[in-house]
C-alpha atoms as a PDB file:
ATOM      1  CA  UNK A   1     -14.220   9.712   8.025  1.00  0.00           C
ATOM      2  CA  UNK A   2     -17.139   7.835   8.390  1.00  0.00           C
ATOM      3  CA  UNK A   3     -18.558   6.640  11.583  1.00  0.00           C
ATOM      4  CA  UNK A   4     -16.153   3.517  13.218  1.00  0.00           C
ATOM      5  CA  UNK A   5     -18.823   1.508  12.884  1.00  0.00           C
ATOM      6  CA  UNK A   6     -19.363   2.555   9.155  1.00  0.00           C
ATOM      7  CA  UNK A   7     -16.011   3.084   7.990  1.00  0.00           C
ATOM      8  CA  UNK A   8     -14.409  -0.369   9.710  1.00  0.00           C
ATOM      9  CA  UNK A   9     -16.680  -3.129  10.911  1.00  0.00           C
ATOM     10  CA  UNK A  10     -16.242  -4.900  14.233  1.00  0.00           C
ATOM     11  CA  UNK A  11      -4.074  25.932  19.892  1.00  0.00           C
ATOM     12  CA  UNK A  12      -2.955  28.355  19.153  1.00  0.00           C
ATOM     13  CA  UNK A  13      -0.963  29.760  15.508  1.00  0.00           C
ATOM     14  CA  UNK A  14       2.245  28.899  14.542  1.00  0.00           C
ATOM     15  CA  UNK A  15       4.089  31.794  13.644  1.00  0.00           C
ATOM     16  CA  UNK A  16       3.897  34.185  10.751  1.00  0.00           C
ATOM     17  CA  UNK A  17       6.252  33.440   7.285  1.00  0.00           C
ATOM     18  CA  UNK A  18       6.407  35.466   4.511  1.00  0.00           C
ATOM     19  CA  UNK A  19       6.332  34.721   0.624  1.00  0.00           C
ATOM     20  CA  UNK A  20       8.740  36.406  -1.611  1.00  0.00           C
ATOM     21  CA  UNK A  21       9.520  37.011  -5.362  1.00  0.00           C
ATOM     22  CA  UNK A  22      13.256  37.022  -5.317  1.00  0.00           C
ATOM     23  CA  UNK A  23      14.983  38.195  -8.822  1.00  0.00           C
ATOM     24  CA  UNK A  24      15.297  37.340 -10.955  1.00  0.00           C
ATOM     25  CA  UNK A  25      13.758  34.012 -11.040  1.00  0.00           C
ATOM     26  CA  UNK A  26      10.508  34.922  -9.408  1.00  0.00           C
ATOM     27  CA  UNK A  27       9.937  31.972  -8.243  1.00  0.00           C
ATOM     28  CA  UNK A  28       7.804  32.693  -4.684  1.00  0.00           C
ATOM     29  CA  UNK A  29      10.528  31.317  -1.426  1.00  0.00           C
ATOM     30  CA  UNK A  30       9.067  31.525   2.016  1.00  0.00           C
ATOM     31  CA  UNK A  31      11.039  33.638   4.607  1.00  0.00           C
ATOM     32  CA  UNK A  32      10.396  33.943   8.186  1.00  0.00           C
ATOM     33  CA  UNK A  33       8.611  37.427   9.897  1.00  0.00           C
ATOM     34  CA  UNK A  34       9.858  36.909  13.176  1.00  0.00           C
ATOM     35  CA  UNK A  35      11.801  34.340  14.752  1.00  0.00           C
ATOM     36  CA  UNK A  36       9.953  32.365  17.845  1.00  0.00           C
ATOM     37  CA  UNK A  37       9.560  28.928  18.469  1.00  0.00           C
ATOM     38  CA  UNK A  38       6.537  27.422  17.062  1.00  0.00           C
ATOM     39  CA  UNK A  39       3.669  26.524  19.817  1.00  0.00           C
ATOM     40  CA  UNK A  40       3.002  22.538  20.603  1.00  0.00           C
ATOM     41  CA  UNK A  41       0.199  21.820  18.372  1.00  0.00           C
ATOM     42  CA  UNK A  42      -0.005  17.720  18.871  1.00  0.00           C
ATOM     43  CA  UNK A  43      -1.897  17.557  21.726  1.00  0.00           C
ATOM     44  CA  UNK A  44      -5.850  16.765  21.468  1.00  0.00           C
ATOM     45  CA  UNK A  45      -8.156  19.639  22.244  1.00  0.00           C
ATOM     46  CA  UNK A  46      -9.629  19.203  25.511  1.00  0.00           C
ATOM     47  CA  UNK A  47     -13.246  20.419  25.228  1.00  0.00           C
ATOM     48  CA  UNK A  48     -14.138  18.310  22.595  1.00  0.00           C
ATOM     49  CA  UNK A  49     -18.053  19.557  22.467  1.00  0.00           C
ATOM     50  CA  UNK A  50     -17.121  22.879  21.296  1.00  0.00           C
ATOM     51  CA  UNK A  51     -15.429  23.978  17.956  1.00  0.00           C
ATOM     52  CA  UNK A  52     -11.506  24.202  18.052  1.00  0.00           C
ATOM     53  CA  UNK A  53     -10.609  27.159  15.944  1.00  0.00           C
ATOM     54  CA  UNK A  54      -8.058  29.413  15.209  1.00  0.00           C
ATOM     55  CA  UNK A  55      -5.633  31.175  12.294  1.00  0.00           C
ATOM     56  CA  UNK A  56      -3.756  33.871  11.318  1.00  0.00           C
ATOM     57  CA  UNK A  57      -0.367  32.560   9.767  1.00  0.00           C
ATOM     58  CA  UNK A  58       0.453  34.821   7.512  1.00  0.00           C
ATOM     59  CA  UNK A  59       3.008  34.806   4.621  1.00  0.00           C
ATOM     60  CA  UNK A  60       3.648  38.103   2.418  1.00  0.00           C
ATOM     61  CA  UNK A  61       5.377  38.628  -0.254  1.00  0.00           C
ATOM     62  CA  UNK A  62       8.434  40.837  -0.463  1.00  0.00           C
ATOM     63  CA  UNK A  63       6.269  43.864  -2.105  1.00  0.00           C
ATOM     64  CA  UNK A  64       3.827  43.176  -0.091  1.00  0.00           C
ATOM     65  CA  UNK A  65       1.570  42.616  -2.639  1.00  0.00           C
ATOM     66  CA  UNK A  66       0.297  39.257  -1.845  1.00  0.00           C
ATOM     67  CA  UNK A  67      -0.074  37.084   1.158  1.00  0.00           C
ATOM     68  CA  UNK A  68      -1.141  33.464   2.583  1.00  0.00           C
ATOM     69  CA  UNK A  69      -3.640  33.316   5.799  1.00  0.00           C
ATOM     70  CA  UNK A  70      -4.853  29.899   7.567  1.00  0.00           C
ATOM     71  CA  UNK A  71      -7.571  29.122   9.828  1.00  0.00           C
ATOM     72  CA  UNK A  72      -8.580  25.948  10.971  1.00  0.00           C
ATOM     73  CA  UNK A  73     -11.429  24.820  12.627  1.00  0.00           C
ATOM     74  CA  UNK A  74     -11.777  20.592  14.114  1.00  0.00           C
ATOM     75  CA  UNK A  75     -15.316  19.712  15.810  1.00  0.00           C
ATOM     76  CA  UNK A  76     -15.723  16.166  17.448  1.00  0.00           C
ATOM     77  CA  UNK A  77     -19.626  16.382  16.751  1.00  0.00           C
ATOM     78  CA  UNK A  78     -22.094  13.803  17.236  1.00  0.00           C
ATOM     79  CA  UNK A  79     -19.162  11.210  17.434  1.00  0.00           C
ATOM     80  CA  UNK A  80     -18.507   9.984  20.794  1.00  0.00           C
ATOM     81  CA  UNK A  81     -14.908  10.194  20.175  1.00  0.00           C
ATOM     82  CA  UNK A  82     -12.528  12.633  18.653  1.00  0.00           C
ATOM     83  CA  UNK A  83     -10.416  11.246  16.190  1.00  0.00           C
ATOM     84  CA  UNK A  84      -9.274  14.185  13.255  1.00  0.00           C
ATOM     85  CA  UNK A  85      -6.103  15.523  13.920  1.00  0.00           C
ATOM     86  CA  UNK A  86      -4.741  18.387  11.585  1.00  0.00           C
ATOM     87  CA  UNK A  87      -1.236  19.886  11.115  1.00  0.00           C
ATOM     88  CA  UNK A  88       0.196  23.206  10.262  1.00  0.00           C
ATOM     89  CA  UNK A  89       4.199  23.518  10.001  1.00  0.00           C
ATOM     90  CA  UNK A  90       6.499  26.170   7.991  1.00  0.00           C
ATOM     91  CA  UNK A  91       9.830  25.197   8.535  1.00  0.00           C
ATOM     92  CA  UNK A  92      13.407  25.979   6.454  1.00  0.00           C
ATOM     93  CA  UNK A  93      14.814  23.424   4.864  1.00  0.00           C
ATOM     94  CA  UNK A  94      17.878  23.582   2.701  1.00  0.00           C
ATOM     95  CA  UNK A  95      18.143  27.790   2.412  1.00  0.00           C
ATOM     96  CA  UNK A  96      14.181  27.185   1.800  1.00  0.00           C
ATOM     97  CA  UNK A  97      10.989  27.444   3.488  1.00  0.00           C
ATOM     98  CA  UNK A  98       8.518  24.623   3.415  1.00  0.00           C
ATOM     99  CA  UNK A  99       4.883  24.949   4.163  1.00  0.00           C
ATOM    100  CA  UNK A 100       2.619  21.615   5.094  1.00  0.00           C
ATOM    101  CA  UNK A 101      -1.220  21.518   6.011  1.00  0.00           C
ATOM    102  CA  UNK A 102      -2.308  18.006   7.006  1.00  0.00           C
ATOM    103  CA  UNK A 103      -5.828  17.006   7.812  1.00  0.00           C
ATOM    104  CA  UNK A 104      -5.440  13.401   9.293  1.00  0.00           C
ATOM    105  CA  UNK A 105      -8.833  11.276   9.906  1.00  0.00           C
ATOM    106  CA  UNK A 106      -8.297   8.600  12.377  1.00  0.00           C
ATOM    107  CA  UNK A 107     -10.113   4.990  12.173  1.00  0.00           C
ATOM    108  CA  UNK A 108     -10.079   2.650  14.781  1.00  0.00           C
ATOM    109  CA  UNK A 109      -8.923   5.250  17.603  1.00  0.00           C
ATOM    110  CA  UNK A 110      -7.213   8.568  17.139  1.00  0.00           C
ATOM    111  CA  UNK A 111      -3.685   6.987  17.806  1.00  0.00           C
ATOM    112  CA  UNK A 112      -2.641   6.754  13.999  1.00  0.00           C
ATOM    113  CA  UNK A 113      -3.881  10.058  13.291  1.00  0.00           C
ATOM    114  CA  UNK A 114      -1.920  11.357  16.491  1.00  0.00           C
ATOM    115  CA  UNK A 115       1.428   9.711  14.866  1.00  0.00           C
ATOM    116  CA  UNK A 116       1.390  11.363  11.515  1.00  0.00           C
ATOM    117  CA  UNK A 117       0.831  14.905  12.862  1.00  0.00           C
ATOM    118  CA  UNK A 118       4.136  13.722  15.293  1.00  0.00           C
ATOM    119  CA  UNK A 119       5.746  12.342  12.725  1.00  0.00           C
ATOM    120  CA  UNK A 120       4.747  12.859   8.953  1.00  0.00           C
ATOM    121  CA  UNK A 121       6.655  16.221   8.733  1.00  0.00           C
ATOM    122  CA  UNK A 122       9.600  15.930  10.581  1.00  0.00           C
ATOM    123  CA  UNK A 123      10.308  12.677   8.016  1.00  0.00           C
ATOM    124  CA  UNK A 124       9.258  14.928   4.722  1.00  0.00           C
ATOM    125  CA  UNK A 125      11.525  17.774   6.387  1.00  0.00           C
ATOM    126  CA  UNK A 126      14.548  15.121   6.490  1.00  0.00           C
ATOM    127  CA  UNK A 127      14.274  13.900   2.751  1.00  0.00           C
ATOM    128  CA  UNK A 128      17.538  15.424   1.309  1.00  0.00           C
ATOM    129  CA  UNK A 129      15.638  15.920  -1.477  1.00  0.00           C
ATOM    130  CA  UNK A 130      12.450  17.984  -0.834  1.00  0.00           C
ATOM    131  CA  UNK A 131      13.621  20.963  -2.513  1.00  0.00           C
ATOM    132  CA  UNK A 132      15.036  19.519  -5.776  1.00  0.00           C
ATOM    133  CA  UNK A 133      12.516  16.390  -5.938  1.00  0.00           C
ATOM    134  CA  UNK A 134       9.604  16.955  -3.953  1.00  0.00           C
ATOM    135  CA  UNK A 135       7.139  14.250  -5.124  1.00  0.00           C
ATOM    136  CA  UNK A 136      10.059  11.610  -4.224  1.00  0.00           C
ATOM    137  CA  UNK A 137      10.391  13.302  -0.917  1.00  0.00           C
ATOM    138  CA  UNK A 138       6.597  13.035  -0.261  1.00  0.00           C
ATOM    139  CA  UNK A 139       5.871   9.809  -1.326  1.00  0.00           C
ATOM    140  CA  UNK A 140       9.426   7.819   0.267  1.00  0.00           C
ATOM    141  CA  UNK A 141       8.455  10.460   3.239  1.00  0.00           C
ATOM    142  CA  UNK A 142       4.651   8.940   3.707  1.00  0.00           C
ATOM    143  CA  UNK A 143       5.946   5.479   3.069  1.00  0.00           C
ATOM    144  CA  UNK A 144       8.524   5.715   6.132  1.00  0.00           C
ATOM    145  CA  UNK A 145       6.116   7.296   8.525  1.00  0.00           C
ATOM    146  CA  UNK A 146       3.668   4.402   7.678  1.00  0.00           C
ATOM    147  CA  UNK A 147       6.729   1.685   7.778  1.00  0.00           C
ATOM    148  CA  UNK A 148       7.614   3.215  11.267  1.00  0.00           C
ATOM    149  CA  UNK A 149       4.435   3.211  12.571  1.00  0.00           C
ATOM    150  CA  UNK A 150       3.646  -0.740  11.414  1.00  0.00           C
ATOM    151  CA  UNK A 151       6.952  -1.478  13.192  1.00  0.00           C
ATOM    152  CA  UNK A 152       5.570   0.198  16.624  1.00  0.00           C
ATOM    153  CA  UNK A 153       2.190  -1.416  16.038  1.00  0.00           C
ATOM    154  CA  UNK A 154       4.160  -5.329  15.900  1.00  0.00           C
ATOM    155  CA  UNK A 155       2.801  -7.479  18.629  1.00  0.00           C
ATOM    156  CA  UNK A 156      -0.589  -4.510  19.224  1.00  0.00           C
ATOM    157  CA  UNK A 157      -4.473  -6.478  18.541  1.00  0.00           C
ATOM    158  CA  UNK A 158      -6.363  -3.703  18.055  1.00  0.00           C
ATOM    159  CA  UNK A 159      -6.265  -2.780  14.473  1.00  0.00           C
ATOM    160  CA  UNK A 160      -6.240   1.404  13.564  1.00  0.00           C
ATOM    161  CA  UNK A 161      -6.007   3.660  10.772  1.00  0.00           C
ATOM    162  CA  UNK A 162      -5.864   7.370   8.962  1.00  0.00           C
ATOM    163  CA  UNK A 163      -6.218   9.087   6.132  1.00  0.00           C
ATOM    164  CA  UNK A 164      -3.769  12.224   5.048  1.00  0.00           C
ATOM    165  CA  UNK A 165      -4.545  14.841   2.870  1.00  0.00           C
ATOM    166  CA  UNK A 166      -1.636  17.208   3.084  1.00  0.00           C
ATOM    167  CA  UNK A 167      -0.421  20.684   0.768  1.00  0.00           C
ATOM    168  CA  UNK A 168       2.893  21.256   1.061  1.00  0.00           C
ATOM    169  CA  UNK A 169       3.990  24.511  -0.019  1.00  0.00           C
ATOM    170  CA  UNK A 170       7.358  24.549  -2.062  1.00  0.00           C
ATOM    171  CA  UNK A 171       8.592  27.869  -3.744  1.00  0.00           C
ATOM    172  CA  UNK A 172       5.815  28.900  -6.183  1.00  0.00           C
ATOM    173  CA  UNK A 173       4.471  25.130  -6.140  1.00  0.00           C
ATOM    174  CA  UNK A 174       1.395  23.738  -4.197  1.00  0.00           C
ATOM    175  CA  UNK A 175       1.917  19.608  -3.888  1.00  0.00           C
ATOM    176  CA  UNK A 176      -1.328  18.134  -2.982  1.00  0.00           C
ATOM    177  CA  UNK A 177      -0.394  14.373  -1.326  1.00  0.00           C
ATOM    178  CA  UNK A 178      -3.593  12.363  -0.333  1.00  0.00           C
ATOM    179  CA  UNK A 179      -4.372   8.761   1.310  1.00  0.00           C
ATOM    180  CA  UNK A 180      -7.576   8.140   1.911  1.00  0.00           C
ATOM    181  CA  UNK A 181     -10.782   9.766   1.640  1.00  0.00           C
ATOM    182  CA  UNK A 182     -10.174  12.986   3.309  1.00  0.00           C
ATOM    183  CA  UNK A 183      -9.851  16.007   0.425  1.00  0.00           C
ATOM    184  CA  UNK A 184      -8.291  18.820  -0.590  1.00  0.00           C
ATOM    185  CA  UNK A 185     -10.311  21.110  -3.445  1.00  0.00           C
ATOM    186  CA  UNK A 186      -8.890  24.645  -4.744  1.00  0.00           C
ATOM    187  CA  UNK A 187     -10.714  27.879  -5.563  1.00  0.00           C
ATOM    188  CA  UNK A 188      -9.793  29.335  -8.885  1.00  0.00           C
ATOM    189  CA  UNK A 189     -11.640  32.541  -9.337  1.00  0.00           C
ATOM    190  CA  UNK A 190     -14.547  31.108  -8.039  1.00  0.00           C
ATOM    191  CA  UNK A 191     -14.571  27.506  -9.707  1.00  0.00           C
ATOM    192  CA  UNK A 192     -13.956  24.238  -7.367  1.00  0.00           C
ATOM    193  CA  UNK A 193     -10.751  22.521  -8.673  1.00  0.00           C
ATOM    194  CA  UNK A 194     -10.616  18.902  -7.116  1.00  0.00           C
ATOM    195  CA  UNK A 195      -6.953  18.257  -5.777  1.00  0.00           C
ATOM    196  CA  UNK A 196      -7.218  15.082  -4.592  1.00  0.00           C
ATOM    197  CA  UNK A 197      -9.469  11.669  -5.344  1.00  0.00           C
ATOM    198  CA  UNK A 198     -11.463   9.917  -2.713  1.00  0.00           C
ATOM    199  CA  UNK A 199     -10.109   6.678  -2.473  1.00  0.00           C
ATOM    200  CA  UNK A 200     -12.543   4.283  -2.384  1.00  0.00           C
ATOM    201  CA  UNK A 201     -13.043   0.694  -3.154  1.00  0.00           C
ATOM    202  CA  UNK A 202     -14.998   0.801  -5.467  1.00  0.00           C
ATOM    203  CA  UNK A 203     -13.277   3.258  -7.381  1.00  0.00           C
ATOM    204  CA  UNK A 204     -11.868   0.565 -10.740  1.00  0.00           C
ATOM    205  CA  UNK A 205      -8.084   1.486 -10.547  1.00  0.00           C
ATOM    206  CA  UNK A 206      -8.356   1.082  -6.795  1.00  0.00           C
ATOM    207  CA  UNK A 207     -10.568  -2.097  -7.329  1.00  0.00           C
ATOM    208  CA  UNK A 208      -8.094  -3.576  -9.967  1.00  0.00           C
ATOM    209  CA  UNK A 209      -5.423  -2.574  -7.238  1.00  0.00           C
ATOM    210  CA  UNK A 210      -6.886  -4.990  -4.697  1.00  0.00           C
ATOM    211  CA  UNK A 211      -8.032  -7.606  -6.248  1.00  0.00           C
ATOM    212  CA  UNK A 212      -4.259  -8.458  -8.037  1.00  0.00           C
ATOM    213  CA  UNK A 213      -3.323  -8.028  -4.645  1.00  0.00           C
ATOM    214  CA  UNK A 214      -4.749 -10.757  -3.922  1.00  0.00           C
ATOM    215  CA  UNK A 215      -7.606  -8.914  -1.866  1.00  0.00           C
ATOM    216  CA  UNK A 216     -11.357  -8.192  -2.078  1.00  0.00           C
ATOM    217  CA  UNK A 217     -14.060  -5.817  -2.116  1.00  0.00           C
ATOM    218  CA  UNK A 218     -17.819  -6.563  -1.103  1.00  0.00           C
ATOM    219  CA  UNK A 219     -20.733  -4.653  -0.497  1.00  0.00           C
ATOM    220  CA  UNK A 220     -22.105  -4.001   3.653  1.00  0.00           C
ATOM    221  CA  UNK A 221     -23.367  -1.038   4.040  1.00  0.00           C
ATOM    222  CA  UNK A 222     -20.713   0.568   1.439  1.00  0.00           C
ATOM    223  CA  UNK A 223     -18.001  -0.563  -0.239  1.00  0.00           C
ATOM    224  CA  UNK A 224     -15.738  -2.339   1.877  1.00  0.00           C
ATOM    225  CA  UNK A 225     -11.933  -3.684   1.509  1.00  0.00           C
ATOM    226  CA  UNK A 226     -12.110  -7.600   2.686  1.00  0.00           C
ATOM    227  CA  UNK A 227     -15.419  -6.658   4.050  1.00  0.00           C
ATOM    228  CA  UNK A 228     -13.788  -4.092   6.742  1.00  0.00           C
ATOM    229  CA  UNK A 229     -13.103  -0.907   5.731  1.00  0.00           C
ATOM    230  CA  UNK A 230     -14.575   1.772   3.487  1.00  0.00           C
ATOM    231  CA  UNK A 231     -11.249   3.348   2.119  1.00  0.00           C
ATOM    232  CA  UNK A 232      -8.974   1.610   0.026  1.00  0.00           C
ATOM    233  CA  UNK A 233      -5.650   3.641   1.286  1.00  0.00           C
ATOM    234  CA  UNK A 234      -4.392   4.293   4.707  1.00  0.00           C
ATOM    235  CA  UNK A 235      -1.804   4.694   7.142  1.00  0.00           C
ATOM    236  CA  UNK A 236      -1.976   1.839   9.547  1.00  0.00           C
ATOM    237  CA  UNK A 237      -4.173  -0.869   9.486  1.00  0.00           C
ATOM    238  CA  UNK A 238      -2.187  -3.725   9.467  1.00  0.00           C
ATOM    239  CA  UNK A 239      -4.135  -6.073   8.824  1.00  0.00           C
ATOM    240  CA  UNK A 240      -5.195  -5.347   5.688  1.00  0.00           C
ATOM    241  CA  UNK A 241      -1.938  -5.159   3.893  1.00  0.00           C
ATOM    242  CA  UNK A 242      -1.339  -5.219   1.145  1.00  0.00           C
ATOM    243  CA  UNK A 243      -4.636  -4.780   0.008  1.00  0.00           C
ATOM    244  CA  UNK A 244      -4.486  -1.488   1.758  1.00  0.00           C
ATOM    245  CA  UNK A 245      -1.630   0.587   1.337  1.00  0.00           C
ATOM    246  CA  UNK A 246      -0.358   4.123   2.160  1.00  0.00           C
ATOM    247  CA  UNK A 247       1.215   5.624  -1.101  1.00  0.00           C
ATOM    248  CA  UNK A 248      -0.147   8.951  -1.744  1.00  0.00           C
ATOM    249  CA  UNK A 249      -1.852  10.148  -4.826  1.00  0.00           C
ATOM    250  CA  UNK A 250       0.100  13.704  -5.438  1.00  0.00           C
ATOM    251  CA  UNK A 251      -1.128  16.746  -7.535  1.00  0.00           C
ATOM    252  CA  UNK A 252       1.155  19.367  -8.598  1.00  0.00           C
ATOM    253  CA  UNK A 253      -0.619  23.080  -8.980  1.00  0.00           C
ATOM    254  CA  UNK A 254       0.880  26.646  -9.471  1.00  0.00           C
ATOM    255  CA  UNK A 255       0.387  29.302  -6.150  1.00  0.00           C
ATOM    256  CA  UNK A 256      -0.505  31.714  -8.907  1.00  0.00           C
ATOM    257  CA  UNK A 257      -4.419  31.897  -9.681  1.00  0.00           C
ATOM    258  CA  UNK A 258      -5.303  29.728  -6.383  1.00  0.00           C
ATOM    259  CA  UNK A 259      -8.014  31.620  -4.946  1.00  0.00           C
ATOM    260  CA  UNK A 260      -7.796  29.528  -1.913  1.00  0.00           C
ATOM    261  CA  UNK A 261      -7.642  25.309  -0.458  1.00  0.00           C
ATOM    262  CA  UNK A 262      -9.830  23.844   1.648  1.00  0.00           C
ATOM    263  CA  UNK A 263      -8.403  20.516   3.284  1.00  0.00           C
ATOM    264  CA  UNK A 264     -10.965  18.688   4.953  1.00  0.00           C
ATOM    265  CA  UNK A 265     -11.814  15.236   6.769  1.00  0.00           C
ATOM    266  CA  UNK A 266     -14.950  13.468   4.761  1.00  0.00           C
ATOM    267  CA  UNK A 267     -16.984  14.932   7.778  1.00  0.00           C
ATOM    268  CA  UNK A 268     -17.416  17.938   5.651  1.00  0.00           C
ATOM    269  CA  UNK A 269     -17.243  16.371   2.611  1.00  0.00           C
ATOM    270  CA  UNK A 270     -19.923  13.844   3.258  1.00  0.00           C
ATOM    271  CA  UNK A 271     -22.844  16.591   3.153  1.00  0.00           C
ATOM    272  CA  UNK A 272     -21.044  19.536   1.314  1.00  0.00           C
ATOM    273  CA  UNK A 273     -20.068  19.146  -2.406  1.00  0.00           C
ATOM    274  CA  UNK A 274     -16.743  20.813  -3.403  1.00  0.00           C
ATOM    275  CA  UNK A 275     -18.797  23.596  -5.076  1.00  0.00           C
ATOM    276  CA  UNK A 276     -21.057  24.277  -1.886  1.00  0.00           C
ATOM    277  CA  UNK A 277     -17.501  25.044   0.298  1.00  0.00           C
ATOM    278  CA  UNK A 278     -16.494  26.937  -2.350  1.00  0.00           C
ATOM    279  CA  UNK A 279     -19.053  29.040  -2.563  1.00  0.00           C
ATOM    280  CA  UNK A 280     -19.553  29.323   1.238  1.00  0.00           C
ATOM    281  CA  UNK A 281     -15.446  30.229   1.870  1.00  0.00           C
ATOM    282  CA  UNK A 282     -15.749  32.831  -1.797  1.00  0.00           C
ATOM    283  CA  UNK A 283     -16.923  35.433   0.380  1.00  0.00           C
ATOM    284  CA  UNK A 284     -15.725  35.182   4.237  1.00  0.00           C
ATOM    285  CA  UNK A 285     -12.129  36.987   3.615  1.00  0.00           C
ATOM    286  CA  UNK A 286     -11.069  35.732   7.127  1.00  0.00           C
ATOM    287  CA  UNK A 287      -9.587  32.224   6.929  1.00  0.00           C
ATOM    288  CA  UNK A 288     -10.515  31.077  10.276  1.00  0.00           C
ATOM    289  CA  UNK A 289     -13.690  32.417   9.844  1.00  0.00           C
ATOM    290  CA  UNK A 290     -14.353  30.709   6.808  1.00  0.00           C
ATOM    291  CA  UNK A 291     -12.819  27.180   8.347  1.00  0.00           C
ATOM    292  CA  UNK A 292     -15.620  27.790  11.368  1.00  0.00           C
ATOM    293  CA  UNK A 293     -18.322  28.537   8.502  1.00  0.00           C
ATOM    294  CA  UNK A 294     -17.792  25.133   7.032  1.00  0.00           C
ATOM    295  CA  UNK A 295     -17.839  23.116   9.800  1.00  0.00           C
ATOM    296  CA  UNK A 296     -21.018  24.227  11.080  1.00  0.00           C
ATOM    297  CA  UNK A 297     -22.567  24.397   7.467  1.00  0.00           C
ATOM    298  CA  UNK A 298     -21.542  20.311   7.889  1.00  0.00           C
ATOM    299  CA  UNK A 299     -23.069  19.949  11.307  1.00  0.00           C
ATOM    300  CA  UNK A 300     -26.242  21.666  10.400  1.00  0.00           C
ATOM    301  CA  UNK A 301     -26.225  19.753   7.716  1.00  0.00           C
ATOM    302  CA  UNK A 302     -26.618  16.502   9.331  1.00  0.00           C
ATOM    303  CA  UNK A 303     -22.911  15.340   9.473  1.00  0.00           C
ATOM    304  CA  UNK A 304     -22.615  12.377  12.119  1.00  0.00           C
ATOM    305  CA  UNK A 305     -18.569  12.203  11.784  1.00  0.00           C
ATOM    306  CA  UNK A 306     -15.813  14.488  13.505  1.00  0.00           C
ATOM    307  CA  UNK A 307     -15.215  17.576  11.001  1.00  0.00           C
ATOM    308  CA  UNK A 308     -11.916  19.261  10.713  1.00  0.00           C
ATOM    309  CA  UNK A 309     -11.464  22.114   7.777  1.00  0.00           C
ATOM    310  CA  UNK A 310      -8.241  24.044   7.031  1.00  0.00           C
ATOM    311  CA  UNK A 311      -9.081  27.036   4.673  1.00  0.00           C
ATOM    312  CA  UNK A 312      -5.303  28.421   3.137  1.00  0.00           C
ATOM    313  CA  UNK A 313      -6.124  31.761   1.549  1.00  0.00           C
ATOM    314  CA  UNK A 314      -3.310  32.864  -1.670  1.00  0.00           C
ATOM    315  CA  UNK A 315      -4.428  37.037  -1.813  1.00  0.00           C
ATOM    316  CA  UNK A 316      -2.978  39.851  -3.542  1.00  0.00           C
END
């Protein structure tokens, strides 16, 4: 996200999965390694000045031929404040194993980011109908968490927000959900494949959106909904609705022939073009290394936002 003042005007690993090719549909399922209880990941880092990282989930197929590796890597920067949360849960629902990676960019305060890393995929992993009809699962799943969370907000002042740009892995399926202007961009063999569209206000369909909403857009600074803020979707933000809105744009991409998916907050994105990470992760096999890599390619860079990166790697 952008600075406060420019966006809105006024761990350790989980554990390790693996990814099979049952027959005879070979359709890829994930299956747990080991069985241990997942670590608490919701709480803010507490040095803030230095670079959370950290990685090593891995999920392998039943030959063994192929695997998936994380790393993630959140830096508060030259913010004052650290307001990116990210998420990383594998969990089995229905006979199945479900894979999410969140990146969530607060606005406002950290507190709506904090409630969809709480929240966002314990609802998803309670749709009865992830498995069979995941796109309806993601998008009633995002529209409860964001319904819940106005409800708790009823009767609160101050005004906050978040992006969400999640991949939830389903069998041999990789469902890329996005609010906001956070991003998710795929590798395939070496090209940058754009998962998920910035949404901004002055984008025309999100413009259009708006305005026969009854809303407006005007320019301070950047593009800004009723003057305020510089995305057009968003969890939260109360009171903006419905000019703003949380329904997620979702992308639907095969496992097979991803390279790898970097989910980032616009930290990174605002000084590093989808090819530029690509290029920088091609090479750096370790996932957590690569995550690291970006974020201080963004700081160096001249980033003035918190950064948070999650590189999933797909290798055979």
């Amino acid at each position: 996200m952008n600075t406060d003042q420019d966006r809105r005007q006024s761990q350790r690993p989980v554990v390790g999965y693996a990814l099979t090719d049952p027959a005879p549909s070979h359709a890829a399922e994930l299956l747990p390694i080991r069985q241990e209880p997942p670590p608490n990941l919701s709480a803010q880092p507490k040095n803030h000045d230095a670079i959370l990282s950290g990685g090593g989930v891995s999920l392998i197929t039943r030959d063994k031929n192929s695997r998936i590796s994380y790393g993630y890597s959140s830096f508060k920067g030259k913010r004052s404040s650290m307001e990116d949360y990210y998420e990383i849960g594998i969990s089995e629902v229905g006979g199945q194993m479900v894979a999410l990676f969140g990146v969530y960019d607060g606005h406002g305060g950290f507190k709506t980011a904090e409630y969809l890393k709480k929240n966002l995929f314990s609802n998803l992993k309670s749709h009865p109908d992830l498995i069979k009809d995941t796109k309806l699962a993601i998008v009633e799943a995002f529209k409860q968490t964001d319904t819940e969370y106005l409800n708790e907000e009823k009767g609160h002042q101050k005004d906050a927000g978040s992006t969400a740009s999640t991949a939830v892995l389903v069998r041999d399926k990789i469902f890329v959900a996005n609010v906001g202007d956070s991003r998710v961009v795929a590798s395939r063999a070496g090209s940058a494949i754009p998962l998920s569209i910035d949404h901004k206000p002055d984008r025309s369909d999100e413009r259009e959106r708006i305005e026969k909403a009854g809303g407006f857009i005007v320019w301070a600074g950047t593009w800004r909904v009723g003057g305020v803020l510089a995305v057009s979707r968003a969890f939260g933000d109360k009171l903006l609705r419905p000019y703003v809105v949380a329904e997620p744009e979702i992308q639907e991409e095969e496992i097979d022939g991803v390279d790898f998916l970097i989910i980032a907050s616009d930290g990174l994105w605002n000084v590093l073009s989808n090819k530029d990470a690509v290029n920088i992760v091609q090479d750096i096999k370790d996932a957590e290394a690569a995550s690291r890599k970006l974020v201080e390619e963004a700081y160096g860079k001249g980033s003035s936002d918190n950064i948070t990166c999650l590189v999933v790697r797909f290798e055979k």
